[in-house]
Protein backbone atom coordinates (compact mmCIF):
# COMPACT_ATOMS: atom_id res chain seq x y z
CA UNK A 1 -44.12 19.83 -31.33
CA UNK A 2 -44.07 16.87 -33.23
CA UNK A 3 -42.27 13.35 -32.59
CA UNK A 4 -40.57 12.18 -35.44
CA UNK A 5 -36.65 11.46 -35.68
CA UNK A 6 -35.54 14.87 -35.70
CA UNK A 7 -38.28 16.29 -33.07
CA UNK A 8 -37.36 13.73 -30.79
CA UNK A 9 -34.24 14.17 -31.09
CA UNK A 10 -34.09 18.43 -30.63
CA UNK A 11 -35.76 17.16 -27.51
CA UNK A 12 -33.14 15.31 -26.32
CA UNK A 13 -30.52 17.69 -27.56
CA UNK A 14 -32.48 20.50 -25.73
CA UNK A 15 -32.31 18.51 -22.39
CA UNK A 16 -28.78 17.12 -22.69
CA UNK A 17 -28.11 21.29 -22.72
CA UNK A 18 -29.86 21.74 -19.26
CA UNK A 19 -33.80 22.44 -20.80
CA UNK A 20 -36.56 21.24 -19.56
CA UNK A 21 -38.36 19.58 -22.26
CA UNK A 22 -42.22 18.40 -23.43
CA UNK A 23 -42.66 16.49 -26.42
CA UNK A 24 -46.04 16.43 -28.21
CA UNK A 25 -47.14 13.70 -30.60
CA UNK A 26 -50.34 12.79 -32.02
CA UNK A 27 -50.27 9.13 -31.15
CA UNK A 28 -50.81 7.50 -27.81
CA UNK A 29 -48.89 4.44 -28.53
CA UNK A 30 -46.07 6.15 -29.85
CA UNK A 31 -46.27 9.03 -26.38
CA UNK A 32 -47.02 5.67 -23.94
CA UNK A 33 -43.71 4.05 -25.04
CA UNK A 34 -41.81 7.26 -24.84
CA UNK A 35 -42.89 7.94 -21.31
CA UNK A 36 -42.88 4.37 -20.06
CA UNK A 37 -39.97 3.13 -21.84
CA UNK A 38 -37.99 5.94 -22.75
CA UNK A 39 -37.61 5.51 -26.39
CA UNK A 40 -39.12 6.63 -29.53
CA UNK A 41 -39.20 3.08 -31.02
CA UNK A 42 -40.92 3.64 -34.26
CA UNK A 43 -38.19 6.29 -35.14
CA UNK A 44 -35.15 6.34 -32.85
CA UNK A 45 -35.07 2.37 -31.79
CA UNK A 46 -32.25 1.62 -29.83
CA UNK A 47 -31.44 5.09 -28.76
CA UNK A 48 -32.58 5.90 -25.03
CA UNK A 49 -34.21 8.72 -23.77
CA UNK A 50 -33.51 10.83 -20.61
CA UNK A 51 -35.94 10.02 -18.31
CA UNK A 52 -37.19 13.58 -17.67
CA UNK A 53 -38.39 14.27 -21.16
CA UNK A 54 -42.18 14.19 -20.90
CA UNK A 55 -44.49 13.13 -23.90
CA UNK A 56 -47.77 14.01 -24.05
CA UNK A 57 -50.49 14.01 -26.28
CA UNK A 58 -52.07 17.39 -25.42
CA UNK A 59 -50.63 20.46 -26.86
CA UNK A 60 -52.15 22.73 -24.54
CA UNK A 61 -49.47 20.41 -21.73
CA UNK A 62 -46.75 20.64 -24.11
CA UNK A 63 -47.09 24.65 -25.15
CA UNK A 64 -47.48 25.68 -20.85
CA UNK A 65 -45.07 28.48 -20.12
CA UNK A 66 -42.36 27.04 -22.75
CA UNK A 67 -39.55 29.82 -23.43
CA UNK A 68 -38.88 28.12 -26.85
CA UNK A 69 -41.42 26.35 -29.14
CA UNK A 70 -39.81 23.70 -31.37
CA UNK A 71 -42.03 22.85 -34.40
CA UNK A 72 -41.09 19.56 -36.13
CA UNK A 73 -44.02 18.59 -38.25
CA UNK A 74 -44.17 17.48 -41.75
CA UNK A 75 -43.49 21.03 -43.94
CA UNK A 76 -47.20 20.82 -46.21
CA UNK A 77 -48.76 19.93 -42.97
CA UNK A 78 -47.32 22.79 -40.44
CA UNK A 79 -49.90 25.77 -41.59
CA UNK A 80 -52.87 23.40 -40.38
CA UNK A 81 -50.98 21.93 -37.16
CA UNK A 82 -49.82 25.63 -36.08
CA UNK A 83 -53.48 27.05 -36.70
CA UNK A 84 -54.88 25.02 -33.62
CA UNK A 85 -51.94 26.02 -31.41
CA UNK A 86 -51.72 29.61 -32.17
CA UNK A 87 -54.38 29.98 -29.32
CA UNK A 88 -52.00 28.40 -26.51
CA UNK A 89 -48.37 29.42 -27.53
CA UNK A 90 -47.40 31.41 -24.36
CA UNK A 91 -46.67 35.17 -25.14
CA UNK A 92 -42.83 36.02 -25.99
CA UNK A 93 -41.80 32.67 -26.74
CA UNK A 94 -39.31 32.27 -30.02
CA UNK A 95 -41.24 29.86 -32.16
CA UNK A 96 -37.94 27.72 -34.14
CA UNK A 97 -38.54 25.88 -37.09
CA UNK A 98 -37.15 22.56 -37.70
CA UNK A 99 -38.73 21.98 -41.15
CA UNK A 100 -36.82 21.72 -44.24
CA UNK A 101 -39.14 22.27 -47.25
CA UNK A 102 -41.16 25.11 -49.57
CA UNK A 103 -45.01 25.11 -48.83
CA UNK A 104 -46.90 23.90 -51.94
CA UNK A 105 -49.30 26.39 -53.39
CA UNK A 106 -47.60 29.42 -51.41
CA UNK A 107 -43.91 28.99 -52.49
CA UNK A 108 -43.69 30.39 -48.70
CA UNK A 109 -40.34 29.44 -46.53
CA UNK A 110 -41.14 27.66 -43.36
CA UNK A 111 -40.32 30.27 -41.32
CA UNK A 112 -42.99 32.84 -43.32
CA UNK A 113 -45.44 30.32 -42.62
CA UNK A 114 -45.09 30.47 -39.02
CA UNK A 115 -45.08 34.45 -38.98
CA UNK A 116 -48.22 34.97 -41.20
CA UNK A 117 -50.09 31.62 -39.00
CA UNK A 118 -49.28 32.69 -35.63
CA UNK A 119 -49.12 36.05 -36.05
CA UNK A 120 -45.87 37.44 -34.92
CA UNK A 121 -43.30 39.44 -35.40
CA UNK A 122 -39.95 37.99 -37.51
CA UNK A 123 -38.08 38.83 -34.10
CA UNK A 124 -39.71 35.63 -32.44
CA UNK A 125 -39.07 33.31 -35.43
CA UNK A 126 -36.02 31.82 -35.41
CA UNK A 127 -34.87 28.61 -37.80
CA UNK A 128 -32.40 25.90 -36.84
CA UNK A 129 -30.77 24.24 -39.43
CA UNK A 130 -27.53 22.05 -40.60
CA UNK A 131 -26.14 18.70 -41.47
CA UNK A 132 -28.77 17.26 -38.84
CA UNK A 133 -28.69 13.51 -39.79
CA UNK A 134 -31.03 12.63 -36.36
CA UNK A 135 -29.90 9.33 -35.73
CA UNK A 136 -26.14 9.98 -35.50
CA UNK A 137 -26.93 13.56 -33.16
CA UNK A 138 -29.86 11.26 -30.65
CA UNK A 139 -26.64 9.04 -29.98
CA UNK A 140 -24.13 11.37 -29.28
CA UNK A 141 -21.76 11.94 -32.31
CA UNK A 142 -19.93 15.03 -32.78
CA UNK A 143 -22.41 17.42 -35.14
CA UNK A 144 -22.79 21.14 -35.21
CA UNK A 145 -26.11 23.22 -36.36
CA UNK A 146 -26.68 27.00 -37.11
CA UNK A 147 -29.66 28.92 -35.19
CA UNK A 148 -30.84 31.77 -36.63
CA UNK A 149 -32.84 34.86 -36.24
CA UNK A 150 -32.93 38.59 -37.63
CA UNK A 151 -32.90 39.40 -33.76
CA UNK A 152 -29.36 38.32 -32.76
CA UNK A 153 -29.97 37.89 -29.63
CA UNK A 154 -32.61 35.37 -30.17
CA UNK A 155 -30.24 33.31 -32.01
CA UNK A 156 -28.03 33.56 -28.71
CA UNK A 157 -30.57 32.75 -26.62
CA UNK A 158 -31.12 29.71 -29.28
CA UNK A 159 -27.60 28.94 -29.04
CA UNK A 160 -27.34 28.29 -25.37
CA UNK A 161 -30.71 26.20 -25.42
CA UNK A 162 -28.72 23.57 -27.41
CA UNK A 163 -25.10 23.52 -27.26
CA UNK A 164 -23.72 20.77 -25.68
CA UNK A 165 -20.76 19.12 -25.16
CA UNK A 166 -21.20 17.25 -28.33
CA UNK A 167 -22.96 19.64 -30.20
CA UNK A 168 -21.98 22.79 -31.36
CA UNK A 169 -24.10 25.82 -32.26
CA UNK A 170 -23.03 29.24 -34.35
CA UNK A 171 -25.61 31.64 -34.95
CA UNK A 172 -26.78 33.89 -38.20
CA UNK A 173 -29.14 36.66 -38.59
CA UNK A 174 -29.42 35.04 -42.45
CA UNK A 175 -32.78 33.18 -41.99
CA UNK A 176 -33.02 33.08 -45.63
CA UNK A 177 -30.20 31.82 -46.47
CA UNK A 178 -29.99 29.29 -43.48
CA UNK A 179 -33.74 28.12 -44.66
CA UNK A 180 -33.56 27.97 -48.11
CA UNK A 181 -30.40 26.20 -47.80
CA UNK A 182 -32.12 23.20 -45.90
CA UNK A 183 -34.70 22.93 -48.31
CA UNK A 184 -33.22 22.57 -51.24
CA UNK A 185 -30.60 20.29 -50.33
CA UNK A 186 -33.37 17.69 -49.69
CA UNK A 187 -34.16 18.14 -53.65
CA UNK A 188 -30.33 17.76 -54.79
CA UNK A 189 -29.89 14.62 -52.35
CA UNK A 190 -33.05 13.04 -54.70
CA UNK A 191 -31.29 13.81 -57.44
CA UNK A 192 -28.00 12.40 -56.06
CA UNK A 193 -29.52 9.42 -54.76
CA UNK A 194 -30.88 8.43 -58.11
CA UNK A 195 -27.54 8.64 -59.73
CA UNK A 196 -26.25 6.08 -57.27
CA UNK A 197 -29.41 3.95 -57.76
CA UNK A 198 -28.45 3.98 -61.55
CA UNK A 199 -25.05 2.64 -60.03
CA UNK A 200 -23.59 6.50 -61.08
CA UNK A 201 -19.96 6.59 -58.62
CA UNK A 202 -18.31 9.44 -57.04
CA UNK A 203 -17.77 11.87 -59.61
CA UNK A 204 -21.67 12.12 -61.06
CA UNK A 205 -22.28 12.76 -57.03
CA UNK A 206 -19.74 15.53 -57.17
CA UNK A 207 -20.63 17.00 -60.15
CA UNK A 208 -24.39 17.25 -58.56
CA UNK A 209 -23.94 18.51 -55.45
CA UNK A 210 -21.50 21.32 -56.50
CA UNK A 211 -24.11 21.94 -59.59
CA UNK A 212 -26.91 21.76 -56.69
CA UNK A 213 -24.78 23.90 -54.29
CA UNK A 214 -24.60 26.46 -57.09
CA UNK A 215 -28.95 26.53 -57.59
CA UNK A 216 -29.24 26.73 -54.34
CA UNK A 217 -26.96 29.83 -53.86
CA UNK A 218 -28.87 31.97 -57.27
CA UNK A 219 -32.12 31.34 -55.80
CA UNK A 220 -30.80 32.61 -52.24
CA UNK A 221 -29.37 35.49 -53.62
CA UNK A 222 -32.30 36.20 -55.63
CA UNK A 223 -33.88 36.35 -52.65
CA UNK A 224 -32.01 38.78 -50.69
CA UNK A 225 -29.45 35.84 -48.84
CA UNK A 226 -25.86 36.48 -47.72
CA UNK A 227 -24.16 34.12 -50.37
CA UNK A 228 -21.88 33.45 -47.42
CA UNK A 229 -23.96 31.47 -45.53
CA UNK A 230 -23.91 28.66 -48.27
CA UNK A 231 -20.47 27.95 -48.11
CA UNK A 232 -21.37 27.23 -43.99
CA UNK A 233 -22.94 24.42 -42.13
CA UNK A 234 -26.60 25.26 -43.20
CA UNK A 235 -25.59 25.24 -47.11
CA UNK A 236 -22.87 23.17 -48.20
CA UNK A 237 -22.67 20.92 -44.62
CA UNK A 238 -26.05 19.99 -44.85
CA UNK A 239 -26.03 19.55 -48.56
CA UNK A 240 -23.12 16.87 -47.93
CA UNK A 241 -24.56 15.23 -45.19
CA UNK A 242 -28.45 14.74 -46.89
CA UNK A 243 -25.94 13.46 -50.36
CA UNK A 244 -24.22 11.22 -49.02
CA UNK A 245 -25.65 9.54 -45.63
CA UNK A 246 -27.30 6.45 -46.12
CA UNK A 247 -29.20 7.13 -43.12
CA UNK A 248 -30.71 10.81 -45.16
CA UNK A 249 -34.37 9.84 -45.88
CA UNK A 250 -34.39 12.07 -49.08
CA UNK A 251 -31.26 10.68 -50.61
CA UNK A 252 -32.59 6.97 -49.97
CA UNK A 253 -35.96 8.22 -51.47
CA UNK A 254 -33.88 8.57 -54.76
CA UNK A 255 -31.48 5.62 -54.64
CA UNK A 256 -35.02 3.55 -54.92
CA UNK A 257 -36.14 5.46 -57.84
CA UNK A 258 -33.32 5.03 -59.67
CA UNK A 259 -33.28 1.75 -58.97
CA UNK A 260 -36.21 0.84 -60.93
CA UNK A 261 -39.15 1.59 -58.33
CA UNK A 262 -41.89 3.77 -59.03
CA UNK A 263 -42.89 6.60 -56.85
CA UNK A 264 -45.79 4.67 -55.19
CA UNK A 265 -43.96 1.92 -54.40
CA UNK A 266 -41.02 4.04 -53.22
CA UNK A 267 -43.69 6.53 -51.44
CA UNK A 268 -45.31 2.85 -49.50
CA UNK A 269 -42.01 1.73 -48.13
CA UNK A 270 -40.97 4.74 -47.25
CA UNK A 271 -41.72 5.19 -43.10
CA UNK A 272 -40.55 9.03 -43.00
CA UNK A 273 -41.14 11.85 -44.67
CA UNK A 274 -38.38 12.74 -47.68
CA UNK A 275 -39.37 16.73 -47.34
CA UNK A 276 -38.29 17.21 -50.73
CA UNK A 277 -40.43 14.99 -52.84
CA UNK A 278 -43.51 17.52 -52.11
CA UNK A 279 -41.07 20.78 -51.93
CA UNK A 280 -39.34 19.94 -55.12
CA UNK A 281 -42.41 21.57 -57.01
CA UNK A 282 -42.95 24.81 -54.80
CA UNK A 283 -39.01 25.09 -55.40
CA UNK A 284 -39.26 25.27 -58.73
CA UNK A 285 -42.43 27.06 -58.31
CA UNK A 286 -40.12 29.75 -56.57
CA UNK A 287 -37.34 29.66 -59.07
CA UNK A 288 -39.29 30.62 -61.94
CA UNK A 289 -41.13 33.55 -59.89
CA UNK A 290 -37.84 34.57 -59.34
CA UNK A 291 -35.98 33.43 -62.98
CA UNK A 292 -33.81 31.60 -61.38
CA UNK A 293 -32.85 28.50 -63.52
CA UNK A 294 -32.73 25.33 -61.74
CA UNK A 295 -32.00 22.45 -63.79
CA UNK A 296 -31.14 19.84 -61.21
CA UNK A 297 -34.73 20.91 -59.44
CA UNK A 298 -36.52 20.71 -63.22
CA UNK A 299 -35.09 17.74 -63.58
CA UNK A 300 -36.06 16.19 -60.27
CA UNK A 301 -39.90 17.79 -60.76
CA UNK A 302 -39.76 16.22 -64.43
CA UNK A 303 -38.78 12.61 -62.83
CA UNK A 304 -41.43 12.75 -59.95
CA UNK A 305 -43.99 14.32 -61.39
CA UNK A 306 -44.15 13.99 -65.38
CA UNK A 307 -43.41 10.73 -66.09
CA UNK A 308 -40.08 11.50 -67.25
CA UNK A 309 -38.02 8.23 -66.95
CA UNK A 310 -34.32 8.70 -65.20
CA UNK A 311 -32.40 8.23 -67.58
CA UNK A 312 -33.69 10.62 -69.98
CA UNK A 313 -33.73 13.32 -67.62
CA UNK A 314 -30.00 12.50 -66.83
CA UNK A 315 -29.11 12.36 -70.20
CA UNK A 316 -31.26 16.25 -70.40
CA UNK A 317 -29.22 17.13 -67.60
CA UNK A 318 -25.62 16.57 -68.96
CA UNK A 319 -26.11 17.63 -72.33
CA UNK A 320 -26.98 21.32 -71.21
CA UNK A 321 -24.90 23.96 -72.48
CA UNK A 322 -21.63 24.48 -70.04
CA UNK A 323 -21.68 28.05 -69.35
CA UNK A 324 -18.48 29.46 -67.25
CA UNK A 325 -17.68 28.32 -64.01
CA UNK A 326 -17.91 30.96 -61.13
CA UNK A 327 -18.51 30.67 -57.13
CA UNK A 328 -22.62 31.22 -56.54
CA UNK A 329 -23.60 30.93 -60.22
């Protein structure tokens, strides 16, 4: 449900495992070139579709008797998407989120969303999640992803949907951990992708995603995460990947701001959605319900949000008091 980069190309990873797949959209231009043509052009050019994947533009065609409901919308936008479907999702199917951001206003994961929306139980909510760069997995390189579930043998059944040969799959019962991970690495890849607009090198990026790595793993455990599972694909592999692609939206988001552009401009150019522009606030939002400090979040929030110039806040963020060095603090 929903076909962007990455919902597009679930779809394809779903059929290249032996699924039978539907893809909605919400524009018949964009589901007219992916049935006639067989490629997502406006998001995916170049990369070809199988020719059984079916677009359509009615979710009622796209929701009939499916086994596993794949929801790839924009993060603030799934609660109003997911209210007109809850009527046609077929009984028993696991309902997977492939969002990566904090609702605004709620501070509620994606996956809470879905539950509280729809209606179900956290046994048919499952998240998928990992250093999914869509581009490079649509064409076939060698990438891995982590389904999970609190029933583990949803996250099997997740598993099998979408391993392939060139894709591998481990599973978690950890869905906060998994989810909270994905989130917030879109807010540390802003922050990483302004150093390098400032023309920072390899060790400011370093310093920020280990710094990042370590927010990410107080707020999980604050939370009730396994600390584990940010050392794994869905913490510190994804947090990589979004840092340091220049094909991650989020990171390229930054690299513009620090490069002199405002957020307008950078938010006009920009053709996809960087999740963590909007989630950066219900992040922090969630840190300080939690007092969990953040810095590299504040600091992001301050940038976007308050005017604070880049510099400044880089300068804010260095000159913080060291405090000792430990794994997960």
């Amino acid at each position: 449900m929903g076909a962007g980069s990455w919902g597009t190309t679930f779809a394809k990873l779903l059929h290249d495992a032996g699924g039978e797949v539907v893809l909605w959209g919400r524009r018949p231009e964009l589901v007219e070139t992916i049935n006639e043509r067989h490629e997502n052009a406006d998001y995916l050019p170049g990369v070809g579709l199988p020719a059984p994947i079916r677009a359509t533009l009615d979710p009622a065609e796209a929701l009939d008797g499916a086994d596993f409901v794949a929801l790839a919308v924009p993060a603030q936008s799934l609660r109003d998407n997911l209210s007109g479907w809850v009527p046609l999702l077929p009984s028993g199917a696991v309902l997977v989120s492939l969002m990566k951001g904090v609702e605004l206003g709620t501070t509620r994961r994606m996956s809470e969303v879905v539950r509280e929306v729809a209606d179900v139980p956290e046994e048919r909510v499952a998240v998928f999640s990992g250093p999914n760069v869509a581009r490079e997995i649509a064409t076939g390189e060698p990438s891995a992803a982590v389904a999970a579930c609190v029933d583990e043998q949803a996250a099997v059944g997740l598993q099998a949907a979408t391993m392939t040969p060139y894709f591998r799959v481990y599973t978690s019962t950890d869905v906060i951990g998994v989810e909270l991970g994905g989130a917030i690495k879109n807010v540390v890849a802003l922050c990483v992708g302004m150093s390098v607009g400032l023309g920072f090198g390899s060790n400011t990026q370093a310093v920020l995603m280990t710094r990042g790595l370590a927010e990410i793993t107080r707020l999980g455990i604050a939370l009730g995460a396994d600390e584990h599972t940010f050392a794994g694909l869905a913490g510190m592999g994804d947090l990589a990947a979004s840092c340091m692609s220049p094909l991650a939206r989020n990171r390229t988001f930054g690299e513009n701001l620090g490069r002199g552009m405002t957020l307008e401009q950078v938010i006009a150019v920009t053709k996809q959605t960087a999740e963590g522009v909007k989630s950066s606030e219900a992040v922090l939002e969630l840190a300080r319900k939690h007092n969990v400090e953040m810095p590299i979040t504040e600091a992001v929030v301050s940038v976007l949000y308050h005017g604070t110039p880049i510099t400044e806040a880089a300068i804010s963020l260095i000159s913080r008091s060291p405090k000792p060095e430990r794994y997960g603090v």
